[in-house]
C-alpha atoms as a PDB file:
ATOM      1  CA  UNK A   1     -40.724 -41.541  18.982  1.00  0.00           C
ATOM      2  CA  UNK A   2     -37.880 -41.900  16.506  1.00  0.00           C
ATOM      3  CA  UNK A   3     -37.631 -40.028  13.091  1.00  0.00           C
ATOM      4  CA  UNK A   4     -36.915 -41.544  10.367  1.00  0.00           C
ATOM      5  CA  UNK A   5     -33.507 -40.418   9.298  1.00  0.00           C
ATOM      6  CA  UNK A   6     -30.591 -42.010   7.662  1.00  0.00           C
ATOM      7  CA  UNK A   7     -26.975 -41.742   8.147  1.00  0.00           C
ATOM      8  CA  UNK A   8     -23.945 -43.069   6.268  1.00  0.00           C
ATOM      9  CA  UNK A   9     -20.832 -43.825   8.102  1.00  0.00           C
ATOM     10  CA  UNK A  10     -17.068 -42.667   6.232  1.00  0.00           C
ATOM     11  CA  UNK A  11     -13.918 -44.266   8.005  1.00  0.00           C
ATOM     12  CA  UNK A  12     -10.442 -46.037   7.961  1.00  0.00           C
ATOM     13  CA  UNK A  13      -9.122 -48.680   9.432  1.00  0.00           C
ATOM     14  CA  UNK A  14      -7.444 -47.898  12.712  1.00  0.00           C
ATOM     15  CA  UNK A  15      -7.501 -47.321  16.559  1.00  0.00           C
ATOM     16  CA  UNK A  16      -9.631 -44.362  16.109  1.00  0.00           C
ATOM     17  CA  UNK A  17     -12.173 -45.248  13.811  1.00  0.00           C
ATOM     18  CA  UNK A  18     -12.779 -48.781  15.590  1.00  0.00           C
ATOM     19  CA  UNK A  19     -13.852 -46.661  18.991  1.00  0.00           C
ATOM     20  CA  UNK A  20     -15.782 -43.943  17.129  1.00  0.00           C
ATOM     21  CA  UNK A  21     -18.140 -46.328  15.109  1.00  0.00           C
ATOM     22  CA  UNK A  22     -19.039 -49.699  17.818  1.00  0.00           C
ATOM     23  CA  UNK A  23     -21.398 -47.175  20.280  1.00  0.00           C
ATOM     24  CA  UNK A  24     -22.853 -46.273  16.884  1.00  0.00           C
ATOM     25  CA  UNK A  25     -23.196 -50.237  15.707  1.00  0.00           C
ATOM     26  CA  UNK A  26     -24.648 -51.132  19.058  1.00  0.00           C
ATOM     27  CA  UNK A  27     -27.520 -48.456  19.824  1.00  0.00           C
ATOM     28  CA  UNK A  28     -28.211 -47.267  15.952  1.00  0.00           C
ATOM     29  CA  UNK A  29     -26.952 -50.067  13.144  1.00  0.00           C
ATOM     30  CA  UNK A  30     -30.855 -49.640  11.863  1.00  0.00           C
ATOM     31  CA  UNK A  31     -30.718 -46.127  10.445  1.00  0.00           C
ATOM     32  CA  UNK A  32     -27.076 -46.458   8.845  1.00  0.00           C
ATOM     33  CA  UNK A  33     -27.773 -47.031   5.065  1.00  0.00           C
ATOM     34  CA  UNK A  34     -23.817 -47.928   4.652  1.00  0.00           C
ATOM     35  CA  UNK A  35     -20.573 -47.627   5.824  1.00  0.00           C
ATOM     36  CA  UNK A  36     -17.750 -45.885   3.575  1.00  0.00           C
ATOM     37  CA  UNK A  37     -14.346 -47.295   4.242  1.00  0.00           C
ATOM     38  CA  UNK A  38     -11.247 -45.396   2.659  1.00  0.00           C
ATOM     39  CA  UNK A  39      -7.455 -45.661   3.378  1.00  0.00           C
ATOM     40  CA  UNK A  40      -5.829 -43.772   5.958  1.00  0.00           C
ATOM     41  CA  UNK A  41      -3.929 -42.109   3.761  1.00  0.00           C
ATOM     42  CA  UNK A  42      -5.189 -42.090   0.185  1.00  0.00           C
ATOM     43  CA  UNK A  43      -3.403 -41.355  -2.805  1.00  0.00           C
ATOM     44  CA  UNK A  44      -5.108 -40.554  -6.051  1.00  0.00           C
ATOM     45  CA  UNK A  45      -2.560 -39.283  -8.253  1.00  0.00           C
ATOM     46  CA  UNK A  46       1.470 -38.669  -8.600  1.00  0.00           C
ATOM     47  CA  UNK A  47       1.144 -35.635  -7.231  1.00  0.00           C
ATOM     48  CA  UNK A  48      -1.157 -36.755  -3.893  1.00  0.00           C
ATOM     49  CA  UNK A  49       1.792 -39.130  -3.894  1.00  0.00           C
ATOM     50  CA  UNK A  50       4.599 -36.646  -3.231  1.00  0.00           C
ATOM     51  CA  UNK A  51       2.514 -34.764  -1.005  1.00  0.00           C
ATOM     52  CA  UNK A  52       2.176 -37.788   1.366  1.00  0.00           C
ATOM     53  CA  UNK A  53       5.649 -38.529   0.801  1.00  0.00           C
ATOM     54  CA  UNK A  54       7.035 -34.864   1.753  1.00  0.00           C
ATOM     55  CA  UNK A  55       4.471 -35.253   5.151  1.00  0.00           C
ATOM     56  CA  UNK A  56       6.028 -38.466   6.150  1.00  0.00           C
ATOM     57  CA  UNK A  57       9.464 -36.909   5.383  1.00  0.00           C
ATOM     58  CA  UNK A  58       8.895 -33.688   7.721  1.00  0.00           C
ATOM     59  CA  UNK A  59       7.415 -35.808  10.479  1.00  0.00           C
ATOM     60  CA  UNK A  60       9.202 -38.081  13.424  1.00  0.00           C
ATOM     61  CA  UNK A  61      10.122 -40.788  12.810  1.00  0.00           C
ATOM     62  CA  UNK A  62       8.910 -42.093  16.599  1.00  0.00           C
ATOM     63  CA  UNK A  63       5.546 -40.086  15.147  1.00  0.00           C
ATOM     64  CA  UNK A  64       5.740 -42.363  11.950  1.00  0.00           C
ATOM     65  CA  UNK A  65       5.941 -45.343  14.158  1.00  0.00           C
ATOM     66  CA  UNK A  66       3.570 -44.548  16.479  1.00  0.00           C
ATOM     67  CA  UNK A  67       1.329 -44.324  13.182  1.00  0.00           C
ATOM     68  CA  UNK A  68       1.649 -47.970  11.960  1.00  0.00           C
ATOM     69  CA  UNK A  69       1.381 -48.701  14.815  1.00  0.00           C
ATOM     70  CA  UNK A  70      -1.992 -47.605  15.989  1.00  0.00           C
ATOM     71  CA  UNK A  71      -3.024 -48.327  12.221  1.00  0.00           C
ATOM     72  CA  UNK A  72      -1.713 -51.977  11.436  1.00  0.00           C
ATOM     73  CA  UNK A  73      -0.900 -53.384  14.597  1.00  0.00           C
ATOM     74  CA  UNK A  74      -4.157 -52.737  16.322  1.00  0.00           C
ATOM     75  CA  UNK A  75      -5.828 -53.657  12.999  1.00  0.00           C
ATOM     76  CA  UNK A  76      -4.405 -57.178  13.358  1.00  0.00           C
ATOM     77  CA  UNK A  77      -5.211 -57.230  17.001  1.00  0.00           C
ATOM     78  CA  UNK A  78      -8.626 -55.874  16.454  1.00  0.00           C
ATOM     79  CA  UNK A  79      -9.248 -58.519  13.757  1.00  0.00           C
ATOM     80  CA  UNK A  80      -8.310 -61.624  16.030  1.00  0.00           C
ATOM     81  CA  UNK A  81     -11.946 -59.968  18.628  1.00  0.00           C
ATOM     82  CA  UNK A  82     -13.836 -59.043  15.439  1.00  0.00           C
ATOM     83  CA  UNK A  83     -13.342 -55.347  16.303  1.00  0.00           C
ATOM     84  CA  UNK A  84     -12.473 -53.784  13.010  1.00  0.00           C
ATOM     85  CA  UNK A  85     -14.402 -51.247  11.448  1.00  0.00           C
ATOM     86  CA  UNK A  86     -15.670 -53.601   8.352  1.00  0.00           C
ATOM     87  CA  UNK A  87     -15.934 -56.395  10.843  1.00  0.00           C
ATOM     88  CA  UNK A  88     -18.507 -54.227  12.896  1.00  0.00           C
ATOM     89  CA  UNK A  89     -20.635 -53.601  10.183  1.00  0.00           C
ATOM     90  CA  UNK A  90     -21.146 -57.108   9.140  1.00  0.00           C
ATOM     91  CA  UNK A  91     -21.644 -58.041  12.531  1.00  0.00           C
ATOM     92  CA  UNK A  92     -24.657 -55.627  12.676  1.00  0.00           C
ATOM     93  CA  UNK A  93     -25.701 -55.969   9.288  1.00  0.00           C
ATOM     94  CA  UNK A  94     -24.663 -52.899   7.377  1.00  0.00           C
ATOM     95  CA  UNK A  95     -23.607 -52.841   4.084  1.00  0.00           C
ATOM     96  CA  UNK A  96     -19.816 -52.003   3.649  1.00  0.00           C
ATOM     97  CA  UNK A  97     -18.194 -50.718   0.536  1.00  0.00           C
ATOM     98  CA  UNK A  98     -14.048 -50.051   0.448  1.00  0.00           C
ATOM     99  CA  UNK A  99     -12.730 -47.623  -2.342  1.00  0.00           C
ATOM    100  CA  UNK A 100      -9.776 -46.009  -3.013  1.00  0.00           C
ATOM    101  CA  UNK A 101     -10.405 -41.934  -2.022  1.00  0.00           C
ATOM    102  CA  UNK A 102     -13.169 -40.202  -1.674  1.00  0.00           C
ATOM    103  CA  UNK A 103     -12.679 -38.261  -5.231  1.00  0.00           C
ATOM    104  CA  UNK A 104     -13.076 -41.157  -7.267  1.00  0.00           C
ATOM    105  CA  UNK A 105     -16.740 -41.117  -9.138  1.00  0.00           C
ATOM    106  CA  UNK A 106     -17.558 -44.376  -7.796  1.00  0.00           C
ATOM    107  CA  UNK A 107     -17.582 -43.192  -4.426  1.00  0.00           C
ATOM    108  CA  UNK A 108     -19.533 -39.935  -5.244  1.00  0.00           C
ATOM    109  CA  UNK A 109     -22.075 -41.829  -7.111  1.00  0.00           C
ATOM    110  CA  UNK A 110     -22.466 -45.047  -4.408  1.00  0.00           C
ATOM    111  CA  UNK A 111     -22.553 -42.521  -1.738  1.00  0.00           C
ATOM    112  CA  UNK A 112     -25.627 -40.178  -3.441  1.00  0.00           C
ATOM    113  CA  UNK A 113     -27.091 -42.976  -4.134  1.00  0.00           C
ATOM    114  CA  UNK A 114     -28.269 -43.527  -0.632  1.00  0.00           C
ATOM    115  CA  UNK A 115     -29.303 -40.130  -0.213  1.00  0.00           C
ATOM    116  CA  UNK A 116     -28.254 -39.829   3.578  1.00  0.00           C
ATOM    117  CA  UNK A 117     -29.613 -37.445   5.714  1.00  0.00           C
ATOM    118  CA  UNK A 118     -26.391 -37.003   7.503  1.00  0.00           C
ATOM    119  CA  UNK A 119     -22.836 -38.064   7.129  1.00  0.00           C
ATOM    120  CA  UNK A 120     -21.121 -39.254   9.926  1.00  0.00           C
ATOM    121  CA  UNK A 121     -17.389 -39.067   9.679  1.00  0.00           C
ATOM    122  CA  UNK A 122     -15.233 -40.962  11.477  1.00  0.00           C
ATOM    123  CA  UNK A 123     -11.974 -40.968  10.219  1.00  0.00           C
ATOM    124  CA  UNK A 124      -9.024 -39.089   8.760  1.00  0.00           C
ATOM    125  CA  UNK A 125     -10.414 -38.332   5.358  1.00  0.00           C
ATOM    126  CA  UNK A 126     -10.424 -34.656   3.901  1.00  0.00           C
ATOM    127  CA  UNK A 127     -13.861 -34.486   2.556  1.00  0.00           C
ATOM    128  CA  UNK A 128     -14.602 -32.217  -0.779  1.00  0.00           C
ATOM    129  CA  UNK A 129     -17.303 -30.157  -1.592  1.00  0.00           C
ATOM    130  CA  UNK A 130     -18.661 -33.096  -3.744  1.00  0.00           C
ATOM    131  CA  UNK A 131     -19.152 -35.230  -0.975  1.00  0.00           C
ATOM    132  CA  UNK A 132     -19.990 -32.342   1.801  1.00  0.00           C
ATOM    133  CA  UNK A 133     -23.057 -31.269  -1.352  1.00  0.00           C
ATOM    134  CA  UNK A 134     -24.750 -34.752  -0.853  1.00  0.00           C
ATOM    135  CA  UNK A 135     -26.447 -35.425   2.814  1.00  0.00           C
ATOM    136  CA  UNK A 136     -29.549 -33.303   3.320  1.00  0.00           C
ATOM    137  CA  UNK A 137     -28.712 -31.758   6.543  1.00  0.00           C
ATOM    138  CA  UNK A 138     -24.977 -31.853   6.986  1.00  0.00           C
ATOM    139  CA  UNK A 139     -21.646 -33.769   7.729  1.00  0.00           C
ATOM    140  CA  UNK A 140     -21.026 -34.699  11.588  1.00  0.00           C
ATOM    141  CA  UNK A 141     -17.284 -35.112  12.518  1.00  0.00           C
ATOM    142  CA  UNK A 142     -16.353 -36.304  15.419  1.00  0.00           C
ATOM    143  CA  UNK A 143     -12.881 -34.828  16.639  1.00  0.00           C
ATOM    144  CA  UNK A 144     -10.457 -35.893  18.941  1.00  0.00           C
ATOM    145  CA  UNK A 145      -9.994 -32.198  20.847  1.00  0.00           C
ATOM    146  CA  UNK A 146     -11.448 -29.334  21.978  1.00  0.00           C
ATOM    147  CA  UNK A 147     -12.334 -26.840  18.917  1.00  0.00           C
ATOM    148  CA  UNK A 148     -11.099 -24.341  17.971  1.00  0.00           C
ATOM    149  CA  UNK A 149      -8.087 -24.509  19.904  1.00  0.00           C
ATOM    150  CA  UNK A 150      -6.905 -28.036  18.710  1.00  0.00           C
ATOM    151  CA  UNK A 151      -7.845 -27.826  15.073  1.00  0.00           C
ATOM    152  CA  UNK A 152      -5.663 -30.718  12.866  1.00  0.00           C
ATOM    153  CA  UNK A 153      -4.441 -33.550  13.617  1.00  0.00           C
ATOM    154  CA  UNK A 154      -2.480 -35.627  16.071  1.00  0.00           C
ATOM    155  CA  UNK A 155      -3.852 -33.683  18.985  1.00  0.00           C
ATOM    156  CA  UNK A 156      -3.518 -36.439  21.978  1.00  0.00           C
ATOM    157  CA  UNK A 157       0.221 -35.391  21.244  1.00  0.00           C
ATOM    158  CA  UNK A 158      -0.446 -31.730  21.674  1.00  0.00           C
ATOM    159  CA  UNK A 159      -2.642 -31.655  24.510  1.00  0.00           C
ATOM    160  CA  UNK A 160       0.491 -33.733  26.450  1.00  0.00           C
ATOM    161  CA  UNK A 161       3.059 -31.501  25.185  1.00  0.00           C
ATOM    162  CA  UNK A 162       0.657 -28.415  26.584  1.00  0.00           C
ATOM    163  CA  UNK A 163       0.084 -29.945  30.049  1.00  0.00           C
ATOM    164  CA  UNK A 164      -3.053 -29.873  29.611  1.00  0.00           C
ATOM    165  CA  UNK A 165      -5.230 -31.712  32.439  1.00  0.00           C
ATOM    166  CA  UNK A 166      -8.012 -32.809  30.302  1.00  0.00           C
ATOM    167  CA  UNK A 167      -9.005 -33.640  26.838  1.00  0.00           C
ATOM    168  CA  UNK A 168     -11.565 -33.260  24.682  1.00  0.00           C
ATOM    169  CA  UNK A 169     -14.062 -35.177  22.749  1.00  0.00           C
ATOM    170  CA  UNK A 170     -16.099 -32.964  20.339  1.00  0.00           C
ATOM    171  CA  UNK A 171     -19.243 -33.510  17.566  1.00  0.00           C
ATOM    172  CA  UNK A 172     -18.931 -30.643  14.920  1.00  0.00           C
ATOM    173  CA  UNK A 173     -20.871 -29.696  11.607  1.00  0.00           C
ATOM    174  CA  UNK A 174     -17.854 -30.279   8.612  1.00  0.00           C
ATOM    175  CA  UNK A 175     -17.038 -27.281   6.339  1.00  0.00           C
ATOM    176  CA  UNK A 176     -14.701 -26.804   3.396  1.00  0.00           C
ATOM    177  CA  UNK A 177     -12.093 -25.260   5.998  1.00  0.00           C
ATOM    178  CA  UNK A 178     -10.811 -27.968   8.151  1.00  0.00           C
ATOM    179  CA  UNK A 179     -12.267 -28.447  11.855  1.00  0.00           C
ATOM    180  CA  UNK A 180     -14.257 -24.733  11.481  1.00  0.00           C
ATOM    181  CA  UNK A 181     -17.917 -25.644  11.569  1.00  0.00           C
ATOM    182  CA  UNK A 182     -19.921 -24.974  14.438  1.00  0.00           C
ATOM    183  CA  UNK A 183     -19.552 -27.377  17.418  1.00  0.00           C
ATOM    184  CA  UNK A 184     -22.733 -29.444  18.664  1.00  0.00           C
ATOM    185  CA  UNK A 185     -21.696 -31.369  21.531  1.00  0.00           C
ATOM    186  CA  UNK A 186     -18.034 -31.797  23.414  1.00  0.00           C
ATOM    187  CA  UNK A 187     -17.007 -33.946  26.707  1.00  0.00           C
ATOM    188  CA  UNK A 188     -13.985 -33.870  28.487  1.00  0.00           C
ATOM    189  CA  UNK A 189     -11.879 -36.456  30.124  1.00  0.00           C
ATOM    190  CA  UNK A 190      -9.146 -35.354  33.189  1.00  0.00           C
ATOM    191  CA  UNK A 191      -6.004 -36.822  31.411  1.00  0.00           C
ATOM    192  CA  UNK A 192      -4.036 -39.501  33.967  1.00  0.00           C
ATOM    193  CA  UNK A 193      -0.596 -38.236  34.779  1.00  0.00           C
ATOM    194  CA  UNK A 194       0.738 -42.145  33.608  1.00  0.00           C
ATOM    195  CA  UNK A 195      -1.383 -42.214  30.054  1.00  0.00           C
ATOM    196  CA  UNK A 196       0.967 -42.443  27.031  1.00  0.00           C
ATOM    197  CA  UNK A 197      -0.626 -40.780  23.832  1.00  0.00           C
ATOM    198  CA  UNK A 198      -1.237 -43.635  22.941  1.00  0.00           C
ATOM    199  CA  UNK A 199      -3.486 -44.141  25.400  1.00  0.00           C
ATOM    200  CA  UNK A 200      -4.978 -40.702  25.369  1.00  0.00           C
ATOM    201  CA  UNK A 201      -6.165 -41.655  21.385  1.00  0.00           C
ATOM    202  CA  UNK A 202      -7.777 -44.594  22.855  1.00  0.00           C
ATOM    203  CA  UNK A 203      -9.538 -43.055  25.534  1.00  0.00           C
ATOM    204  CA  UNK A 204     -10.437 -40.022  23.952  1.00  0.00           C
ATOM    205  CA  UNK A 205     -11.647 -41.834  20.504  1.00  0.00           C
ATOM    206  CA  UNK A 206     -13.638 -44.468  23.227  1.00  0.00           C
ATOM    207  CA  UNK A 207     -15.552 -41.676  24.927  1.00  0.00           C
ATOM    208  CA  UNK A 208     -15.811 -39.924  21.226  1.00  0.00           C
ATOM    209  CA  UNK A 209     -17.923 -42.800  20.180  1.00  0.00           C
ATOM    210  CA  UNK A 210     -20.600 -42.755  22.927  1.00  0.00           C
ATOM    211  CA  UNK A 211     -20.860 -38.710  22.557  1.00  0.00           C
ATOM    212  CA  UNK A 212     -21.515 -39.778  19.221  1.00  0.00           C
ATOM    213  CA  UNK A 213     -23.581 -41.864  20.029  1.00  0.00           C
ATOM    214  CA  UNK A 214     -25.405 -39.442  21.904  1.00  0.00           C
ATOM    215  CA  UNK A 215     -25.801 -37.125  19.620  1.00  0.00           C
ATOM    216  CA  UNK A 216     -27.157 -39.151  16.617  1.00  0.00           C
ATOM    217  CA  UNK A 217     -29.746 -40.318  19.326  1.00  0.00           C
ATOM    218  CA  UNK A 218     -30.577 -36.991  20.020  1.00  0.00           C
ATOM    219  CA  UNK A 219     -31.209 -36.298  16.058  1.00  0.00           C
ATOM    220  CA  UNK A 220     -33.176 -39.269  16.361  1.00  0.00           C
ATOM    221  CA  UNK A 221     -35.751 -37.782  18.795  1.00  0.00           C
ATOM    222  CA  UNK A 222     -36.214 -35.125  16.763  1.00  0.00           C
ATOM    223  CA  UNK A 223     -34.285 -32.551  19.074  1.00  0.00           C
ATOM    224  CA  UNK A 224     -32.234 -29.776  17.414  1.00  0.00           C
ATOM    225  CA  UNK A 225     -28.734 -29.578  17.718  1.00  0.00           C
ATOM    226  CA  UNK A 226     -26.986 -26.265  19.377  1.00  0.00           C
ATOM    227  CA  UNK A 227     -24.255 -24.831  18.767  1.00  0.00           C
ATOM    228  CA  UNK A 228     -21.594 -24.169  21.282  1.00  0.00           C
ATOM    229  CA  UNK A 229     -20.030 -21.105  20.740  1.00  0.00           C
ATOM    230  CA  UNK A 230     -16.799 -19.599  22.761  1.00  0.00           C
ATOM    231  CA  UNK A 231     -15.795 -16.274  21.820  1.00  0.00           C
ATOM    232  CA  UNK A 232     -12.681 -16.177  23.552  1.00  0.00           C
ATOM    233  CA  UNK A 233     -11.646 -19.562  22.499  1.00  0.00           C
ATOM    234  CA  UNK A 234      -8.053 -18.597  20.185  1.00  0.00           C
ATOM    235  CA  UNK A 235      -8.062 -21.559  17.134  1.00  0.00           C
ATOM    236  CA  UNK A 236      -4.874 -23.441  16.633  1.00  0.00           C
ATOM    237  CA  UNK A 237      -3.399 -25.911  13.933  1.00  0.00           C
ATOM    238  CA  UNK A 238      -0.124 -26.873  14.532  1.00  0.00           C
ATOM    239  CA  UNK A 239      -0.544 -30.314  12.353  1.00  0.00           C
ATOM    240  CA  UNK A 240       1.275 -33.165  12.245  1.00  0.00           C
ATOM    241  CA  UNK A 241       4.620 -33.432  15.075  1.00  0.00           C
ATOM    242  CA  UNK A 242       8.108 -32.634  13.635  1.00  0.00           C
ATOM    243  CA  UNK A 243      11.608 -33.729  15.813  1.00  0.00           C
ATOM    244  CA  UNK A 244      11.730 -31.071  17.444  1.00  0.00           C
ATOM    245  CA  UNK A 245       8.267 -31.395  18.781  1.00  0.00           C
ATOM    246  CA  UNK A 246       9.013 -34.810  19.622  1.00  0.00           C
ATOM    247  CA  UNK A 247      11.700 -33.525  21.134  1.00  0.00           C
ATOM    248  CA  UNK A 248       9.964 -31.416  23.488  1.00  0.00           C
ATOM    249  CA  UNK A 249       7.343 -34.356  23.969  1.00  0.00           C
ATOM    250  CA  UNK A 250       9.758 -36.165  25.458  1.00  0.00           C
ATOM    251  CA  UNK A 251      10.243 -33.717  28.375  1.00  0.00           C
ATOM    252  CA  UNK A 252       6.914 -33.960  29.507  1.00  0.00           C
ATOM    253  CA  UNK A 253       7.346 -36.663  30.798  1.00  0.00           C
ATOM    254  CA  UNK A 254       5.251 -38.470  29.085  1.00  0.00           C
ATOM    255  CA  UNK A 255       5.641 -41.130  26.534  1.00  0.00           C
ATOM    256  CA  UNK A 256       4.205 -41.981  22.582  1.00  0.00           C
ATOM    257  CA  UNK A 257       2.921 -45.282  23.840  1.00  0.00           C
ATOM    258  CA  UNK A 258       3.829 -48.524  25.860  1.00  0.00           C
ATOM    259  CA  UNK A 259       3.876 -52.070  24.900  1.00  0.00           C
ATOM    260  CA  UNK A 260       1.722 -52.688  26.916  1.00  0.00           C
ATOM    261  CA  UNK A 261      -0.908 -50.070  25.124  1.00  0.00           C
ATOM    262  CA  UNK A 262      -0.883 -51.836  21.921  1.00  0.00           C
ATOM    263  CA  UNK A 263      -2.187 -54.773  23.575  1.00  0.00           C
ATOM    264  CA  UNK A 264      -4.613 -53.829  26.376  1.00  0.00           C
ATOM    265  CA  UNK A 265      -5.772 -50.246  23.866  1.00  0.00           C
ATOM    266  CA  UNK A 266      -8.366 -52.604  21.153  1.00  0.00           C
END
């Protein structure tokens, strides 16, 4: 027998999101009150401005591109099979509202106004203590590594350039410091020597959805969620890849992603 609990969905538009949020759609579109949609990268003032200006700056440029890529390209792609995040939520009936950031006082007030039991994030937003205040029992993120050693961002990059031979999917409780909450569930995946990171985004964020998925059902039933704790586990941000990172990518063997990824990866 299912509780009665409900969950609000916060994403972007892109590769990542789309996987994370259709498991959810599919097998629990009745207890999400709404879903939250807010840029990739949102700017609220001059000053957010120059901050996302001076991260662009310091990254790759292949990095950069890889970036619009997996953000507009497979947006257009995903559009053309109805496979976008706000498409999704039509489709299964849930109410979707766009804004700006999520500082603005619209969003804070829409938001409480649903009184969620749980947030379910599945994007790239930073989330403030405003928002994290408002659900009940908690914010669920669902992260594209293994925590805490792959804290950050861009991390199907950083597992490649580590050799590592899998991945990580992982469902976490959101604090105020970023990726440091206690984990609830993980997965891995055994990473195929031909994938392009690229590729590793899409499978990881694919298999991220279902462990989602998984665990929202498990909330569901009423079960408690444990946490997984690894004492010996050393946490790591190295954030977003510079040149010279790149650089080193490129020795691996490995590459950022294939033509044909953009196309088969929606």
């Amino acid at each position: 027998m299912q509780n009665n609990k409900t969950f609000v969905v916060i994403a972007a538009e892109n590769l990542a999101s789309s996987l994370i949020v259709r498991p959810l759609f599919t097998q629990h579109a009745k207890n999400i009150g709404a879903v939250f949609l807010v840029p990739n990268l949102p700017v609220e003032s001059g000053k957010s401005r120059l901050r996302a200006l001076k991260l662009i700056w310091r990254a790759s440029w292949f990095f950069t591109f890889f970036k619009l890529v997996e953000i507009y390209a497979h947006n257009f792609l995903a559009k053309r099979k109805r496979l976008t995040v706000k498409q999704l939520s039509e489709d299964s009936g849930v109410k979707v509202f766009e804004f700006s950031s999520v500082k603005t006082p619209e969003f804070i007030e829409t938001l409480r106004s649903f009184a969620p039991d749980y947030i379910l994030s599945a994007g790239p937003a930073i989330l403030t203590k405003s928002v994290l205040s408002i659900p009940k029992h908690g914010t669920l993120n669902c992260h594209g590594a293994r925590l805490p050693e792959y804290q950050g961002a861009a991390n199907y990059i950083w597992c490649l350039l580590d050799r590592a031979e899998y991945a990580f999917t992982t469902i976490q409780k959101m604090e105020l410091k970023l990726d440091a909450g206690p984990v609830y569930a993980e997965l891995p995946i055994k990473i195929d020597p031909e994938w392009s990171a690229y590729r590793l985004n899409y499978e990881v964020s694919k298999l991220g959805g279902e462990l989602y998925s998984q665990t929202v059902a498990k909330i569901l039933e009423g079960n408690e969620l444990s946490t997984i704790t690894r004492p010996d586990a050393l946490a790591s941000n190295r954030g977003i890849p510079e040149p010279r990172d790149i650089k080193k990518f490129r020795n691996t063997g490995h590459k950022l992603l294939r033509l044909k990824d953009i196309f088969e990866c929606v």
